[in-house]
N, C-alpha and C. Protein backbone atom coordinates (compact mmCIF):
# COMPACT_ATOMS: atom_id res chain seq x y z
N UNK A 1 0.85 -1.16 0.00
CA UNK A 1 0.00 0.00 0.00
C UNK A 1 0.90 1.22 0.00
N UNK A 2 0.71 1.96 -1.04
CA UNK A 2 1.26 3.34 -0.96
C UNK A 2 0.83 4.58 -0.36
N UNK A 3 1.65 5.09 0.77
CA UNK A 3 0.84 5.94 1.32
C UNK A 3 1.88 7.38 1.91
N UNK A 4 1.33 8.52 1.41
CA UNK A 4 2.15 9.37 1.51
C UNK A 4 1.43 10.28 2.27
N UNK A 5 2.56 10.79 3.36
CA UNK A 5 2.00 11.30 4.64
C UNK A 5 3.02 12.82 4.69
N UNK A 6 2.22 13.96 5.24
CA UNK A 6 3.23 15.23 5.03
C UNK A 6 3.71 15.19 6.11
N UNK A 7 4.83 15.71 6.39
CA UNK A 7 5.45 15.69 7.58
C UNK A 7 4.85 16.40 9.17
N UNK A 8 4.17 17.28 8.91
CA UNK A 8 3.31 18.05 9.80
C UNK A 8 2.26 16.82 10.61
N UNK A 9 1.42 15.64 9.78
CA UNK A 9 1.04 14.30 10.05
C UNK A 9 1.51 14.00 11.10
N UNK A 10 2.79 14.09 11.99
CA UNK A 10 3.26 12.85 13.07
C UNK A 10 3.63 11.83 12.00
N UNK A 11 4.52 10.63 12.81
CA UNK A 11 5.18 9.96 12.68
C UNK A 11 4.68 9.02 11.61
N UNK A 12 5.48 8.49 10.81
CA UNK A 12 4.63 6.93 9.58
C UNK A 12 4.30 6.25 10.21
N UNK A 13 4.53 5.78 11.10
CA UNK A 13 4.24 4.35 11.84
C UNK A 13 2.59 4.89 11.95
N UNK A 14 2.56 5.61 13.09
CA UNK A 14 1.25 6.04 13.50
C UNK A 14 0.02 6.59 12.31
N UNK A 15 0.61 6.95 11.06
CA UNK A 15 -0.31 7.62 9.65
C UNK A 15 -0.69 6.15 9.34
N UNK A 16 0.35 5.56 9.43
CA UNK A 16 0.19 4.18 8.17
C UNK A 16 -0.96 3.25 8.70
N UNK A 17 -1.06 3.46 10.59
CA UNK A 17 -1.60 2.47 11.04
C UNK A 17 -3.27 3.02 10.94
N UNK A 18 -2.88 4.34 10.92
CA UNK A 18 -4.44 4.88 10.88
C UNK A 18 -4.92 4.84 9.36
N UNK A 19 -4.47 4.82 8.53
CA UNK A 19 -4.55 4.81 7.04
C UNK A 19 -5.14 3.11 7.06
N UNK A 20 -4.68 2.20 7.36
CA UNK A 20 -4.82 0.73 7.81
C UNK A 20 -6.42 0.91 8.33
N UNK A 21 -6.32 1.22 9.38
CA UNK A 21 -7.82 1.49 10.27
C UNK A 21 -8.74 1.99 9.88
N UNK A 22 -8.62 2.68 8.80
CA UNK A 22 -9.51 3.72 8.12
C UNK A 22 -10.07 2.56 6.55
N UNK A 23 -9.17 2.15 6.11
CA UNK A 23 -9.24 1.39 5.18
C UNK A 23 -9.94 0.13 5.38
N UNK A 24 -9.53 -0.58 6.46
CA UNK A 24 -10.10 -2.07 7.35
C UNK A 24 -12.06 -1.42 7.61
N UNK A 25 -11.90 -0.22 8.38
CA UNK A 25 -13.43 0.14 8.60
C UNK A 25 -14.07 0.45 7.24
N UNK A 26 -13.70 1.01 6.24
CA UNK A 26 -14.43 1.19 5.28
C UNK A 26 -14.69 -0.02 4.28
N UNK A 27 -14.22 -1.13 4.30
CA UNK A 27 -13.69 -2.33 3.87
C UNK A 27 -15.54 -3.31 4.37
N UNK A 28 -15.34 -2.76 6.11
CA UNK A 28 -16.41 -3.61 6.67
C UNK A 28 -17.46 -3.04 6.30
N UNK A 29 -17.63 -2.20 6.25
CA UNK A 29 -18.91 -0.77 6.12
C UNK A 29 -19.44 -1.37 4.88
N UNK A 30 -18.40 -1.38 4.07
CA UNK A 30 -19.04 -1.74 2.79
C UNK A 30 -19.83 -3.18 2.91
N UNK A 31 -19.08 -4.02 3.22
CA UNK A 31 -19.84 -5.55 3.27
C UNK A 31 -20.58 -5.52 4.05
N UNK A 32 -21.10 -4.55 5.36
CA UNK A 32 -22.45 -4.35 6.12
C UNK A 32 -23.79 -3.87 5.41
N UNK A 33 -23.03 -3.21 4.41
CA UNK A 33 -24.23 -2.47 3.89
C UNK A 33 -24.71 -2.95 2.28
N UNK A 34 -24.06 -3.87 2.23
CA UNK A 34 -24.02 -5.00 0.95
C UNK A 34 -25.41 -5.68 1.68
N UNK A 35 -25.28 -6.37 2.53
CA UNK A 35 -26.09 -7.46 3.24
C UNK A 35 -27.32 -6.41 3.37
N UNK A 36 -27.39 -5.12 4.06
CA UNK A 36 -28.84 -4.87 4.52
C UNK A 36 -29.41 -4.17 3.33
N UNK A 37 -28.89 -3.33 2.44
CA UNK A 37 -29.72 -3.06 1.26
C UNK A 37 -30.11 -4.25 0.61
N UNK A 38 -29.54 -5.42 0.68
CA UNK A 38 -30.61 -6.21 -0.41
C UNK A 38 -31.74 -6.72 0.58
N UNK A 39 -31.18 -6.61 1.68
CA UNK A 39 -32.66 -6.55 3.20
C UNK A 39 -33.91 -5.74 2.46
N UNK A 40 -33.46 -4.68 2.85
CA UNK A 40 -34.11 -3.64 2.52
C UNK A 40 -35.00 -3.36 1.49
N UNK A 41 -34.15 -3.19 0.29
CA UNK A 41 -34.51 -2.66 -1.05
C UNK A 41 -34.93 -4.06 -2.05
N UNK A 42 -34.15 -4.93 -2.06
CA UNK A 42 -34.61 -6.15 -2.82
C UNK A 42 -35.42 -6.95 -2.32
N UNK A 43 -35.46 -7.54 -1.21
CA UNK A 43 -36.11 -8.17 -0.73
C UNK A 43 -37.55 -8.11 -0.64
N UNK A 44 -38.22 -7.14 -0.88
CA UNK A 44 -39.55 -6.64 -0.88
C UNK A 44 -39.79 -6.59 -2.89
N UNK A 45 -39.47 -6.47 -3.26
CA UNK A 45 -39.53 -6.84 -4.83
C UNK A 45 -39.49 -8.02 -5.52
N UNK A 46 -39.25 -8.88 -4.33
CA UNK A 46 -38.97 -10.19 -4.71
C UNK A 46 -40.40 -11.21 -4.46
N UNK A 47 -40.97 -10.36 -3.44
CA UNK A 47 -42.35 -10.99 -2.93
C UNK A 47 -43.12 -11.37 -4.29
N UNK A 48 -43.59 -10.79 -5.26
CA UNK A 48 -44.01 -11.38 -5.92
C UNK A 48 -43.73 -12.51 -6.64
N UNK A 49 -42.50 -12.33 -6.89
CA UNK A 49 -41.69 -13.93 -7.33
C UNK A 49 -42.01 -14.88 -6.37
N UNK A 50 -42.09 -14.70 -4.78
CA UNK A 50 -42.05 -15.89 -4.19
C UNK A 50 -43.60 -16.32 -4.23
N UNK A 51 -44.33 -15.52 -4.06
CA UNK A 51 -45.79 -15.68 -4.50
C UNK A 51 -46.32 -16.97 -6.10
N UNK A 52 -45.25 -16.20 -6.72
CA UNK A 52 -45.65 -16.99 -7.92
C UNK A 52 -44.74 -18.77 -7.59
N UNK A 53 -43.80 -18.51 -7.43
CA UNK A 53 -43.25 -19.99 -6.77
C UNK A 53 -43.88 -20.62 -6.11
N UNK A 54 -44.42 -19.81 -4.91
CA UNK A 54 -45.67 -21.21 -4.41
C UNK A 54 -46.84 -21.42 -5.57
N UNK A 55 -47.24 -20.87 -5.89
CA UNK A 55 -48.59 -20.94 -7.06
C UNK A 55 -48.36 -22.13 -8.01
N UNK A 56 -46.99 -22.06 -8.42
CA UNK A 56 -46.02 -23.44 -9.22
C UNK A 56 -46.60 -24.22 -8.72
N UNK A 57 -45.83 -24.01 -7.23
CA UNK A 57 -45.62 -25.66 -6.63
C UNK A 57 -47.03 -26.30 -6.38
N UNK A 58 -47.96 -24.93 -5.87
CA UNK A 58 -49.15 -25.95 -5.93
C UNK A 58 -50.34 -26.62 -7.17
N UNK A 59 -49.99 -26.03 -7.86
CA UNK A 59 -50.11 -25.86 -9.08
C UNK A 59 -49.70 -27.52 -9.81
N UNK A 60 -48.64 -27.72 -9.75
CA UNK A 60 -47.70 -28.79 -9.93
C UNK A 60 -47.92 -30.27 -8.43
N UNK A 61 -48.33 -29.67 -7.86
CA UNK A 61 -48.35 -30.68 -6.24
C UNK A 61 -47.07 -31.05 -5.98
N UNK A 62 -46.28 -29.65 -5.67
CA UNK A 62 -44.79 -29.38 -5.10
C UNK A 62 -45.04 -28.60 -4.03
N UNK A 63 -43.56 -29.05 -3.33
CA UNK A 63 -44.20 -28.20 -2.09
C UNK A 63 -42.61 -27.31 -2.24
N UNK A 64 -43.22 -25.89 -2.39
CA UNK A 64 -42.02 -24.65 -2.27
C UNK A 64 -42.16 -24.31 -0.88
N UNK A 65 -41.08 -24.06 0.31
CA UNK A 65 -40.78 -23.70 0.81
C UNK A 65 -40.73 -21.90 0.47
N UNK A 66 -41.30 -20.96 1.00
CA UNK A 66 -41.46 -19.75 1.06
C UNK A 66 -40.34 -18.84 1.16
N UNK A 67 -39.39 -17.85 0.33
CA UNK A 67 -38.38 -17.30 0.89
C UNK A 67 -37.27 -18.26 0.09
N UNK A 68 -37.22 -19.61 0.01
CA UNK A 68 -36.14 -20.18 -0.66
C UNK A 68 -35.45 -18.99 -1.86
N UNK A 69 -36.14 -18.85 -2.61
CA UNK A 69 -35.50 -18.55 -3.82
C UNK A 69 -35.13 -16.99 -3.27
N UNK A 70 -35.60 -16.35 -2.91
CA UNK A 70 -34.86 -14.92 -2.47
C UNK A 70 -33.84 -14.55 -1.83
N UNK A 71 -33.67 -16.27 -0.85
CA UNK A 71 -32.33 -16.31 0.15
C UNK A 71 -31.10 -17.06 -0.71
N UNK A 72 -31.16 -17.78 -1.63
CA UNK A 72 -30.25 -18.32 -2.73
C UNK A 72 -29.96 -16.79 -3.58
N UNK A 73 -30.56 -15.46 -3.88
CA UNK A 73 -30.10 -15.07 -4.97
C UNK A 73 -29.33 -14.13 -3.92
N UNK A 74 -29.84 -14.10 -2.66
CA UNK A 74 -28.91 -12.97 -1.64
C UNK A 74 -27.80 -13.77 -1.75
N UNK A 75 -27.69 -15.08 -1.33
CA UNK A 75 -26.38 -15.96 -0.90
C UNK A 75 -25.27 -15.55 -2.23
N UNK A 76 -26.01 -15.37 -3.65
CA UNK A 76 -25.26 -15.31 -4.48
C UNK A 76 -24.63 -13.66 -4.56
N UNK A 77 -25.64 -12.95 -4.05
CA UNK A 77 -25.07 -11.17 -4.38
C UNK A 77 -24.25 -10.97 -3.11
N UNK A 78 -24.70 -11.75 -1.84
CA UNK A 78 -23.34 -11.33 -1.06
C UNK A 78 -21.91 -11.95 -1.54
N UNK A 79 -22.48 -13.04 -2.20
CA UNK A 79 -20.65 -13.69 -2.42
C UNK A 79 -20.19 -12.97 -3.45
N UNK A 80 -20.60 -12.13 -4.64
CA UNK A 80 -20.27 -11.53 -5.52
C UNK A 80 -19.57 -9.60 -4.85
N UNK A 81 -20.16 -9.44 -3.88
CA UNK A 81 -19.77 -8.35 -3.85
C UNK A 81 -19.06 -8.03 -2.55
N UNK A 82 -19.20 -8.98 -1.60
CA UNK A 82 -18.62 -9.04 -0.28
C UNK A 82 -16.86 -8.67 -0.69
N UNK A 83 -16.30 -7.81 0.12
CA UNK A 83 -14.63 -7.61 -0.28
C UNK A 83 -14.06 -8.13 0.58
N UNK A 84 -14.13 -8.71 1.98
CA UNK A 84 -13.53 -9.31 2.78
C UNK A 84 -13.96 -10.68 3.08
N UNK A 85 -13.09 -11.45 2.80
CA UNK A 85 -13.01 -12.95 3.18
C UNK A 85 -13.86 -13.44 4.26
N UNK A 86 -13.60 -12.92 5.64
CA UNK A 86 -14.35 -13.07 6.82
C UNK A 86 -15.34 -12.91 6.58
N UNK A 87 -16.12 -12.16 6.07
CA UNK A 87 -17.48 -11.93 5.96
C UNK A 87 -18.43 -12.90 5.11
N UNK A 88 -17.29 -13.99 4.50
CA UNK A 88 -18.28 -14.69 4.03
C UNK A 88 -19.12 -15.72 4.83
N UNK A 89 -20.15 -16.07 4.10
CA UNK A 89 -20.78 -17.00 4.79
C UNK A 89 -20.04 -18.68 4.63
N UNK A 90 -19.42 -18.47 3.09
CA UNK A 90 -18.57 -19.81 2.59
C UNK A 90 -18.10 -19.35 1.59
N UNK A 91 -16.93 -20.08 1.40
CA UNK A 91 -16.02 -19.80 0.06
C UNK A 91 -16.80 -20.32 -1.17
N UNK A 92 -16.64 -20.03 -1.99
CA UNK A 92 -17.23 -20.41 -3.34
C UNK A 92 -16.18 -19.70 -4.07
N UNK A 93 -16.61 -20.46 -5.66
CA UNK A 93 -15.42 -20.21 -6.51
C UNK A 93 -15.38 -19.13 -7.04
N UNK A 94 -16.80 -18.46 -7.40
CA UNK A 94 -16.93 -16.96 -8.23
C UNK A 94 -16.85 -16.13 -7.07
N UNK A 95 -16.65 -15.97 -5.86
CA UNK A 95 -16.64 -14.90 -4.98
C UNK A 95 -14.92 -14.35 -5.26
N UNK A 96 -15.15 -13.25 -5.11
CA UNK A 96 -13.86 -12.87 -5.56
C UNK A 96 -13.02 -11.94 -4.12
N UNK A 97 -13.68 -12.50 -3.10
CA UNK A 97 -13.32 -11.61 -1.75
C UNK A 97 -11.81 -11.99 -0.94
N UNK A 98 -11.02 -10.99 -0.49
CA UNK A 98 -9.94 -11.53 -0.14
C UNK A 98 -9.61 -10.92 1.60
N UNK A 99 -8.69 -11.50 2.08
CA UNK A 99 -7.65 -10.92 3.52
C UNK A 99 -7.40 -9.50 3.37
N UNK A 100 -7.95 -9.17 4.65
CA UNK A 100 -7.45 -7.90 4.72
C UNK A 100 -5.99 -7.28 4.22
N UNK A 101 -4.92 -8.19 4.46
CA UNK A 101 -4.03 -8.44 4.27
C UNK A 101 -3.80 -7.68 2.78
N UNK A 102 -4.25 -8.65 2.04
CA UNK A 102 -4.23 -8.56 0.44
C UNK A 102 -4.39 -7.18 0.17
N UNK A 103 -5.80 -6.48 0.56
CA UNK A 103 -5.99 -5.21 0.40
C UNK A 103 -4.80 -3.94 0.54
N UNK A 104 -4.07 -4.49 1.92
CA UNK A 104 -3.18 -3.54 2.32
C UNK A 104 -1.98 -3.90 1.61
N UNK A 105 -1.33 -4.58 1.03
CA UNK A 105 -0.27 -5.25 0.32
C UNK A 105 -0.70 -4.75 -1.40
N UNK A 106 -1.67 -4.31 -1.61
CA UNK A 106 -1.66 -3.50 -3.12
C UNK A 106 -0.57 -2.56 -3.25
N UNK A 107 0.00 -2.50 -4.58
CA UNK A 107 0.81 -1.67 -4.89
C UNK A 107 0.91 -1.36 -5.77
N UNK A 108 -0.41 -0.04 -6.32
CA UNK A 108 -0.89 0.35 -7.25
C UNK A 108 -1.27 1.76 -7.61
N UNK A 109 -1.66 2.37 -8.61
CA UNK A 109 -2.39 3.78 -8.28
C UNK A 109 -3.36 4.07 -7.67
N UNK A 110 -3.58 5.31 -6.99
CA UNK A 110 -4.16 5.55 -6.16
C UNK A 110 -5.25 6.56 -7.06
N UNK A 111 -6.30 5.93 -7.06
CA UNK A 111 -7.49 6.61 -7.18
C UNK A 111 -8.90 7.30 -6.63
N UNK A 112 -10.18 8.47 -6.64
CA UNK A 112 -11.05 8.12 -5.79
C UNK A 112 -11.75 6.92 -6.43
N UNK A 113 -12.99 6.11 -5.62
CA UNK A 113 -13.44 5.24 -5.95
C UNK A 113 -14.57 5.66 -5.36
N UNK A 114 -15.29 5.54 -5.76
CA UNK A 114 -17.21 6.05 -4.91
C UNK A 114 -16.88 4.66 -4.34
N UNK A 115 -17.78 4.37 -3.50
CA UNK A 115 -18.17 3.09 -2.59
C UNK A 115 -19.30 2.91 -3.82
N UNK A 116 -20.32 3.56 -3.98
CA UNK A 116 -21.36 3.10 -4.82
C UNK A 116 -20.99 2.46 -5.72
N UNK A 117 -19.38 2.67 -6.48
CA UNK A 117 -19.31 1.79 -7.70
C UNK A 117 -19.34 0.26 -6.80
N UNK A 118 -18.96 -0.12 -6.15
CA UNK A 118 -18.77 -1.18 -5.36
C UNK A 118 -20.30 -2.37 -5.55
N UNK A 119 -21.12 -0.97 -5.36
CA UNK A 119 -22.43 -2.20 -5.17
C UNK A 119 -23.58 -1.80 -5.98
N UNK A 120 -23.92 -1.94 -7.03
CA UNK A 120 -24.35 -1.13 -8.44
C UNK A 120 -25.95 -1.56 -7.63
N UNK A 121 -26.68 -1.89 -6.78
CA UNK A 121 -27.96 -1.52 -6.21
C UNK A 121 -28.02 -0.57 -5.34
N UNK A 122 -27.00 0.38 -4.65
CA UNK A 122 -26.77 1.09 -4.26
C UNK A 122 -26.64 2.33 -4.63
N UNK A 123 -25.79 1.96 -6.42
CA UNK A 123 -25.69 3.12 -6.61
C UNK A 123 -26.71 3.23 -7.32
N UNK A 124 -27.67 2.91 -7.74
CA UNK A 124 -28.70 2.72 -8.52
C UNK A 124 -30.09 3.62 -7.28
N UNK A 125 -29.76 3.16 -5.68
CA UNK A 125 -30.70 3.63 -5.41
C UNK A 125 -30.26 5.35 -4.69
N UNK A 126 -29.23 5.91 -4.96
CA UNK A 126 -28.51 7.14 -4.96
C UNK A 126 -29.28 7.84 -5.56
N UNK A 127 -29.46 7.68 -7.06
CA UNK A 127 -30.07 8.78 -7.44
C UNK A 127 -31.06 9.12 -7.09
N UNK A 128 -31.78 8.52 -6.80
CA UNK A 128 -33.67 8.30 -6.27
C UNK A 128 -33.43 10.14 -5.49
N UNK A 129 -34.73 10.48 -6.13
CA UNK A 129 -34.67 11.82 -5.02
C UNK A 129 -34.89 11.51 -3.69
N UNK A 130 -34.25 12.25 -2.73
CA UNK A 130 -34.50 12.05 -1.33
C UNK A 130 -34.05 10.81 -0.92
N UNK A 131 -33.65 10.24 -1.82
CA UNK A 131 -32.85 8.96 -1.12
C UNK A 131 -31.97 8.96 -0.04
N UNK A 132 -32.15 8.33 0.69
CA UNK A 132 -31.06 8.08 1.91
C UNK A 132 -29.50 7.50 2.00
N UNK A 133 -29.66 7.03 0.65
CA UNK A 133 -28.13 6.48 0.60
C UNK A 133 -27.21 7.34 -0.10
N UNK A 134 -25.58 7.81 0.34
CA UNK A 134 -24.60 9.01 -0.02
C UNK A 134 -23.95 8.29 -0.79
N UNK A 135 -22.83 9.11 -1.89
CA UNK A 135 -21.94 8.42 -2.46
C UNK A 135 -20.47 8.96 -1.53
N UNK A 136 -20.38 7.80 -0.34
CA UNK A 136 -19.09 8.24 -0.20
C UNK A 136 -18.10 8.24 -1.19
N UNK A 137 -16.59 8.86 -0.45
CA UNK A 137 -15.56 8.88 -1.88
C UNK A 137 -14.31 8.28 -0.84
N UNK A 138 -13.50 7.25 -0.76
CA UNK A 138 -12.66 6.92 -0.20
C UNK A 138 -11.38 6.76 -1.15
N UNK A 139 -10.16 6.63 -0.71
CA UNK A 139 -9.33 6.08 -1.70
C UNK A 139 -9.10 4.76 -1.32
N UNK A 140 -9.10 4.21 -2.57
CA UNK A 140 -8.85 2.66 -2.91
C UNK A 140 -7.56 2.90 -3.69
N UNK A 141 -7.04 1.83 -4.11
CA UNK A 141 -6.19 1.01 -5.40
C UNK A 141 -6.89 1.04 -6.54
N UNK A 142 -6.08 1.27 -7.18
CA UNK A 142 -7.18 1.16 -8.85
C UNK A 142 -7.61 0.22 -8.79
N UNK A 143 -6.67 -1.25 -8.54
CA UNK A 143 -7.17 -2.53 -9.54
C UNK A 143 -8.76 -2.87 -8.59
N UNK A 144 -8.67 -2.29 -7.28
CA UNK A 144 -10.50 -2.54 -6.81
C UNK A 144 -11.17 -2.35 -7.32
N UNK A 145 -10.47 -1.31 -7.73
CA UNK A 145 -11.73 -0.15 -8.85
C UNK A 145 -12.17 -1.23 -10.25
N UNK A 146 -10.97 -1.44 -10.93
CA UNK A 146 -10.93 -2.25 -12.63
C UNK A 146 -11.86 -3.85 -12.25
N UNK A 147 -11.35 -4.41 -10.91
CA UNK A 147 -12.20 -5.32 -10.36
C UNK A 147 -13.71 -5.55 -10.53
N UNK A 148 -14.30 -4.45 -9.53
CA UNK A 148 -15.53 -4.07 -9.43
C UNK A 148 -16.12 -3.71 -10.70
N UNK A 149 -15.89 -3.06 -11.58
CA UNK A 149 -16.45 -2.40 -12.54
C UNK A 149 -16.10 -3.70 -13.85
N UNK A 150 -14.99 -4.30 -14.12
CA UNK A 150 -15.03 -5.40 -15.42
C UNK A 150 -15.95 -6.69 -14.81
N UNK A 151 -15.59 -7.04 -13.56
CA UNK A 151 -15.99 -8.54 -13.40
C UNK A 151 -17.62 -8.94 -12.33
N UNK A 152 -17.44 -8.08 -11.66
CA UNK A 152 -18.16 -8.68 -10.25
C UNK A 152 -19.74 -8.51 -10.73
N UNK A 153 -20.30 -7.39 -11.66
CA UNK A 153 -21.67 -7.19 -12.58
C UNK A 153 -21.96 -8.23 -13.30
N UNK A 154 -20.51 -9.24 -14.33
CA UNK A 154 -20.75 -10.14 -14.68
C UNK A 154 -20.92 -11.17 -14.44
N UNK A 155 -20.11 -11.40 -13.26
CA UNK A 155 -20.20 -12.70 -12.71
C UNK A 155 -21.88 -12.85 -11.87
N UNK A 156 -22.52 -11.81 -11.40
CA UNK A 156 -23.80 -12.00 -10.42
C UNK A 156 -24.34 -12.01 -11.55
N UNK A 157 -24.67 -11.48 -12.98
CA UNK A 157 -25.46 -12.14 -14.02
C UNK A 157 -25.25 -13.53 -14.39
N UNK A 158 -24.22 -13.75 -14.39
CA UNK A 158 -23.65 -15.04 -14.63
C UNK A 158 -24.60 -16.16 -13.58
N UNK A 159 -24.15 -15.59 -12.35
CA UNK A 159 -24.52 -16.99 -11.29
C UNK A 159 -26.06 -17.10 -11.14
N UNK A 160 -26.87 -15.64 -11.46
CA UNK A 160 -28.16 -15.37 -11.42
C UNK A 160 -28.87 -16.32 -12.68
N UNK A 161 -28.47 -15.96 -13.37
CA UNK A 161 -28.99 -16.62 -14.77
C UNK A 161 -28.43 -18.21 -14.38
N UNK A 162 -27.66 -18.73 -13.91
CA UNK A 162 -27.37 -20.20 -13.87
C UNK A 162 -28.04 -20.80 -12.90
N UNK A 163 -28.81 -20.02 -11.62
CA UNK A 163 -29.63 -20.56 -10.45
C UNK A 163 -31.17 -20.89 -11.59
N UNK A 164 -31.54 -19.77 -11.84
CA UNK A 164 -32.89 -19.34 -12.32
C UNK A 164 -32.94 -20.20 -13.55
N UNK A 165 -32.37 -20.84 -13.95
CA UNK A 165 -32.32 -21.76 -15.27
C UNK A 165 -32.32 -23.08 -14.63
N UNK A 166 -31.84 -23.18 -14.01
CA UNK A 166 -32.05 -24.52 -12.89
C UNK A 166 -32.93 -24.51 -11.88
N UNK A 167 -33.48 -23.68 -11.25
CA UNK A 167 -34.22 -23.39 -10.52
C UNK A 167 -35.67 -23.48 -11.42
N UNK A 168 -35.99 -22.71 -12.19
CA UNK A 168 -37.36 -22.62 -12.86
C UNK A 168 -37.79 -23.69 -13.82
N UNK A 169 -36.29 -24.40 -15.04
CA UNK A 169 -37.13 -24.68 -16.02
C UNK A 169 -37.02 -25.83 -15.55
């Protein structure tokens, strides 16, 4: 991690560790607030889907369990967007989350990064007038940035479309 501190700052040891601390909390923040917006905001949009899933099953003389399918597509958007390892619920292969460690061991350009790019239902519900959710601006590493933005959109289409194809037909 590259980190440049003016001399007026106090000592590196003490910048670097707070630069660390600052980075580790915004790290968690993010994967807290991964989990409760799809609480929140998805989860209530989904009711009609689960509605129609039981209608299937009875329909068919299956028995759907209620909530199944809304808690499989969370299981899949937290593993897609979660950035810290710990926070998972289980490793899987498309989750792309790593050690704190890793984060701080980048050695790359330094860019801003909205947090919103991070979690594209988030930033999606930003614009909303009067919305409650901010675009913080933290600095990251680029490659979080090139991360988030080439792969992690594709891969939750990816795993979404491969549940729901197995799941429905």
């Amino acid at each position: 991690m590259k980190i440049f501190i003016p001399s007026e700052s106090g000592s590196r040891d003490e910048a670097e560790e707070k630069v660390k601390r600052n980075l580790e909390e915004a790290l968690e923040e993010h994967d807290q607030r991964i989990f409760n917006i799809y609480d929140v905001e998805v989860v209530p949009l989904l009711k009609w889907c689960e509605e129609l899933l039981v209608m299937k099953a009875f329909l068919n003389n299956n028995f759907y369990m209620k909530g199944l399918f809304s808690d499989k597509l969370k299981e899949i958007y937290t593993n897609v967007f979660t950035l810290l390892n710990r926070n998972l619920p289980e490793k899987v292969e498309y989750s792309d989350a790593h050690s704190f460690e890793y984060y701080v061991a980048l050695e790359d350009e330094w860019e801003y990064l909205y947090l919103d790019d991070l979690n594209p239902v988030e930033e999606l519900l930003a614009i909303l007038p009067g919305s409650p959710y901010e675009c913080d601006v933290m600095y990251y590493a680029r490659k979080i940035n090139i991360k988030m933005i080439l792969d992690r959109i594709l891969i939750l289409k990816d795993e979404y479309t491969k549940y729901i194809n197995q799941y429905l037909l």
